[in-house]
C-alpha atoms as a PDB file:
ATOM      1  CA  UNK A   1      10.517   0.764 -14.251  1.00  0.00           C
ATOM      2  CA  UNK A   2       8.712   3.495 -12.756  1.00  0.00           C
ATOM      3  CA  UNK A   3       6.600   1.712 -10.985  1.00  0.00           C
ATOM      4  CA  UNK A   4       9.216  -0.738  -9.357  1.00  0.00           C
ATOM      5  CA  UNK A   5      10.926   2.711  -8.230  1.00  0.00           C
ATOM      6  CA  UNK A   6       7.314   4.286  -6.610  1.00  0.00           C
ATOM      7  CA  UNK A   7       6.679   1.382  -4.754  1.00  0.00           C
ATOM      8  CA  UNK A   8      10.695   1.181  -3.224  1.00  0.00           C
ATOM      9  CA  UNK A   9      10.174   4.812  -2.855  1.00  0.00           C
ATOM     10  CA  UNK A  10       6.958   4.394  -0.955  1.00  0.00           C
ATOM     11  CA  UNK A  11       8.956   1.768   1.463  1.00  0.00           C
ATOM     12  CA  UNK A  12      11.500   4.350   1.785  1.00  0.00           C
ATOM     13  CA  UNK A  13       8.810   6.845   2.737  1.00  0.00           C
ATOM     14  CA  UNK A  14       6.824   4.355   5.131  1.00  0.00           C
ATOM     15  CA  UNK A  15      10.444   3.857   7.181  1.00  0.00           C
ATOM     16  CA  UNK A  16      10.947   7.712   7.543  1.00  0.00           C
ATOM     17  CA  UNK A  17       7.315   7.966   8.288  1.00  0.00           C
ATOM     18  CA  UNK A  18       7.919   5.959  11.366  1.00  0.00           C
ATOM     19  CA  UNK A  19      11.196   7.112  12.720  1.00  0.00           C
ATOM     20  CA  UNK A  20       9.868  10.910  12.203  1.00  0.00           C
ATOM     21  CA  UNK A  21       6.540  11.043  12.856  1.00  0.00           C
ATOM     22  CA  UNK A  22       4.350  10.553  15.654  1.00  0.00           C
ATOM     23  CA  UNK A  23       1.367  10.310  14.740  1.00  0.00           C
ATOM     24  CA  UNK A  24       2.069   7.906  12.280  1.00  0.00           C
ATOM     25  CA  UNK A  25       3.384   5.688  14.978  1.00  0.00           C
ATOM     26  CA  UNK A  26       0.164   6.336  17.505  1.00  0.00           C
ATOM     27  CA  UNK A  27      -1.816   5.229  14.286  1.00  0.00           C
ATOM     28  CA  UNK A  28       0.040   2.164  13.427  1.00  0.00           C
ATOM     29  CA  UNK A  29       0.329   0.727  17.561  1.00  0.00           C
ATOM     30  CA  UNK A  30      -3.538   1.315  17.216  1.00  0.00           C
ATOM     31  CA  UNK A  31      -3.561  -0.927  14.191  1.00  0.00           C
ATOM     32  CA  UNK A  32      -1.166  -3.358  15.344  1.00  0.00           C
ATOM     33  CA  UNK A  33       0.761  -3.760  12.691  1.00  0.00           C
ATOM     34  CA  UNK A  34      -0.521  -4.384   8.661  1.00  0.00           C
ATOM     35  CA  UNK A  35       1.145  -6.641   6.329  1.00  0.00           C
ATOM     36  CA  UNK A  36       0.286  -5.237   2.585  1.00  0.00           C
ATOM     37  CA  UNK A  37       1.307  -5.102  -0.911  1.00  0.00           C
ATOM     38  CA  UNK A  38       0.852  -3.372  -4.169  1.00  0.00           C
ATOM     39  CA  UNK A  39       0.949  -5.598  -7.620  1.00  0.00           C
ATOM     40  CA  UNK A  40      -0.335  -5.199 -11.475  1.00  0.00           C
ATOM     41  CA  UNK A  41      -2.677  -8.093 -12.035  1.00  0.00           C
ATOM     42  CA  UNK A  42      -0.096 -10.253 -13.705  1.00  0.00           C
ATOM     43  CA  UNK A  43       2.285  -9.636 -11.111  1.00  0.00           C
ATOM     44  CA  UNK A  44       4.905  -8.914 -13.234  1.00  0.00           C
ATOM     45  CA  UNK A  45       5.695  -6.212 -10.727  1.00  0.00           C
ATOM     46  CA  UNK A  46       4.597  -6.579  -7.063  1.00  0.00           C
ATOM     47  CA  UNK A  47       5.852  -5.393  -3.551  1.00  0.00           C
ATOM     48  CA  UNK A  48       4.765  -6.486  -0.371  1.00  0.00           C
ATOM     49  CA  UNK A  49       5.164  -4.023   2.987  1.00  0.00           C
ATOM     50  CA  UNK A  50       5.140  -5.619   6.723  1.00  0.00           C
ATOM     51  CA  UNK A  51       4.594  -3.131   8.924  1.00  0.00           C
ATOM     52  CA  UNK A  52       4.370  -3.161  13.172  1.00  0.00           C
ATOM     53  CA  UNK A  53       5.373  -0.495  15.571  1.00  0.00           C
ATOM     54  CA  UNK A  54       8.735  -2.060  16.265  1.00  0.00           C
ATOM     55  CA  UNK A  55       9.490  -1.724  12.306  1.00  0.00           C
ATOM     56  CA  UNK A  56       8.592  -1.945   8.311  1.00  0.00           C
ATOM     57  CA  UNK A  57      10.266  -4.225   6.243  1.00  0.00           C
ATOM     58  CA  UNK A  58       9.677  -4.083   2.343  1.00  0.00           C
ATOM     59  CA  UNK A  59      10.197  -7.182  -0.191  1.00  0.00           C
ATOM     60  CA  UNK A  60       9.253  -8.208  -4.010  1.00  0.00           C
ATOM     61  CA  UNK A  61       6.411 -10.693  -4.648  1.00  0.00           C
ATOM     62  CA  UNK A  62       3.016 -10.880  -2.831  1.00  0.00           C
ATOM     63  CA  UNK A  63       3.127 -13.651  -0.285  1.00  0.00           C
ATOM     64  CA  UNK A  64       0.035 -15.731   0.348  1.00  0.00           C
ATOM     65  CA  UNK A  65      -0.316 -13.979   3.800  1.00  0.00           C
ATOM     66  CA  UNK A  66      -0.864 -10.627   3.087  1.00  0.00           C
ATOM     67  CA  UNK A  67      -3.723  -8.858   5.273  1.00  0.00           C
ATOM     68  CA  UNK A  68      -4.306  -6.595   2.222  1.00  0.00           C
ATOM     69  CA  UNK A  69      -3.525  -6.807  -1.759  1.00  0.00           C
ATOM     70  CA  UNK A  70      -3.831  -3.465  -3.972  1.00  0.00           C
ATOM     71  CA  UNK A  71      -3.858  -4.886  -7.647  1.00  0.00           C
ATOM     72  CA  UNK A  72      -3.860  -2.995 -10.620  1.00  0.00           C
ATOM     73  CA  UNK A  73      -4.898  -3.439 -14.484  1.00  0.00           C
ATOM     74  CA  UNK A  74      -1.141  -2.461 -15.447  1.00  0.00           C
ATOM     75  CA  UNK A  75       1.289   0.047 -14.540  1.00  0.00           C
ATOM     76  CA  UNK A  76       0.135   2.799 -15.694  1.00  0.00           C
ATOM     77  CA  UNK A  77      -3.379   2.658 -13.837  1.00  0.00           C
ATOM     78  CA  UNK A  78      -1.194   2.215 -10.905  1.00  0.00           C
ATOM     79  CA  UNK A  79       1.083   4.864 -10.972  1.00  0.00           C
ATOM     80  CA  UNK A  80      -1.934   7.226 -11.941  1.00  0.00           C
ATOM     81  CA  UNK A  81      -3.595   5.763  -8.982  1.00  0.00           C
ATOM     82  CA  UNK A  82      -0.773   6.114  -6.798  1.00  0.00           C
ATOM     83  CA  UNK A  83       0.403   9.868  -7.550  1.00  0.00           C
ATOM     84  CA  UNK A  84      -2.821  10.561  -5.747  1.00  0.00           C
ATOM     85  CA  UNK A  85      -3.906   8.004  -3.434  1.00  0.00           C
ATOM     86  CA  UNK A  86      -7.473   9.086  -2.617  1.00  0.00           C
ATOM     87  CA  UNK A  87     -10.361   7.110  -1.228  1.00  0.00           C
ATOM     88  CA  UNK A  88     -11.967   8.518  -4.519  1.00  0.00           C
ATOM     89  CA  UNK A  89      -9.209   7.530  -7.223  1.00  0.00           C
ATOM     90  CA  UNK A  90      -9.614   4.328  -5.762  1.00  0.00           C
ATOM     91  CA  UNK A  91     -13.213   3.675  -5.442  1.00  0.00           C
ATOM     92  CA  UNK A  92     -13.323   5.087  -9.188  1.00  0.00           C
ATOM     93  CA  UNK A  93     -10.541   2.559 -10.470  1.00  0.00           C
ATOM     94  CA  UNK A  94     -12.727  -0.351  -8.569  1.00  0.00           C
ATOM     95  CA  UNK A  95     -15.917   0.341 -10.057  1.00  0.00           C
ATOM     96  CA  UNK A  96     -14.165   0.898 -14.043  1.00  0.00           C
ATOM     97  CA  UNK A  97     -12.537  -2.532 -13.371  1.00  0.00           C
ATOM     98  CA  UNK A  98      -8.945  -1.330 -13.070  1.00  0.00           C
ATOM     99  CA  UNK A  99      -8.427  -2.064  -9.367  1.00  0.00           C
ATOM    100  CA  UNK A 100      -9.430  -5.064  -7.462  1.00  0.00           C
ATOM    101  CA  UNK A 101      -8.756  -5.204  -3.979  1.00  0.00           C
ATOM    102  CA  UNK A 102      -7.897  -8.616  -2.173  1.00  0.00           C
ATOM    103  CA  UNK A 103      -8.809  -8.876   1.716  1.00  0.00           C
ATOM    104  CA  UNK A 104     -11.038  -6.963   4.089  1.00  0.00           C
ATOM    105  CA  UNK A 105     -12.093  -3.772   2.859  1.00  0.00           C
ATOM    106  CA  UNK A 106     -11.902  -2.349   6.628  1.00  0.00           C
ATOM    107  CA  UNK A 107      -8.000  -3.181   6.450  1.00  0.00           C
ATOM    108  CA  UNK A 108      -8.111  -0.534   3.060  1.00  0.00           C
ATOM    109  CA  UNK A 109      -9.482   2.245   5.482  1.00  0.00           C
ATOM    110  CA  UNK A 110      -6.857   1.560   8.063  1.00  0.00           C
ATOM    111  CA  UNK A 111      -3.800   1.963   5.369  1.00  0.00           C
ATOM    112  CA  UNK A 112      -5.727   5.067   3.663  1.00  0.00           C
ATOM    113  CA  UNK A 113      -5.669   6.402   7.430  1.00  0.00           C
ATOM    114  CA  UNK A 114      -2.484   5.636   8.299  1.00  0.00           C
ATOM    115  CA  UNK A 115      -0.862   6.919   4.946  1.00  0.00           C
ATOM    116  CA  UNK A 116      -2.404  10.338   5.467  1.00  0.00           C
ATOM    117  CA  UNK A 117       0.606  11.194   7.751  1.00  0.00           C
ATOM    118  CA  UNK A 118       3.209  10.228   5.220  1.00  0.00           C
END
């Protein structure tokens, strides 16, 4: 349940982020938008985040068009993971097998970028 909560929380968070801040918004035009989601690897719990300059939308389930996939061993690797989101937690949870990232690692740097101005 916690983790369902974080990752509405985070879509709650990404919204404000682009109605208050403008730097997040230079950032994402520059981007052009980045369709995302988080999931555990049985995707028993998964959310999916569209986001473009105009606007973010948020949903449940991973659709098969994602630019970028963040999935996790279970939920509590995630939420340990995500309570500090740095390029080092996550490098560290790749390499001990507990993350596995789907899609271009370049699109990873771009959301790690952009998230610093949350």
């Amino acid at each position: 349940m916690k983790l369902k909560l974080t990752l509405w929380l985070l879509g709650v968070l990404l919204k404000r982020a682009l109605r208050r801040k403008p730097r997040f918004r230079e950032q994402l035009e520059r981007m052009r938008g980045l369709d995302w989601g988080i999931a555990t690897e049985d995707l028993s719990i998964a959310r999916h985040y569209r986001m473009t300059p105009k606007g973010i939308s948020t949903g449940k389930g991973l659709p098969v068009d994602l630019d970028l996939e963040l999935r996790f061993r279970d939920q509590a690797t995630a939420l340990k993971v995500l309570k500090k989101p740095t390029q080092q937690a996550f490098l560290d949870g790749m390499m001990s097998g507990n993350v596995r990232l789907v899609g271009d690692s370049a699109d990873m740097n771009k959301l790690q970028r952009l998230l610093k101005y949350l």
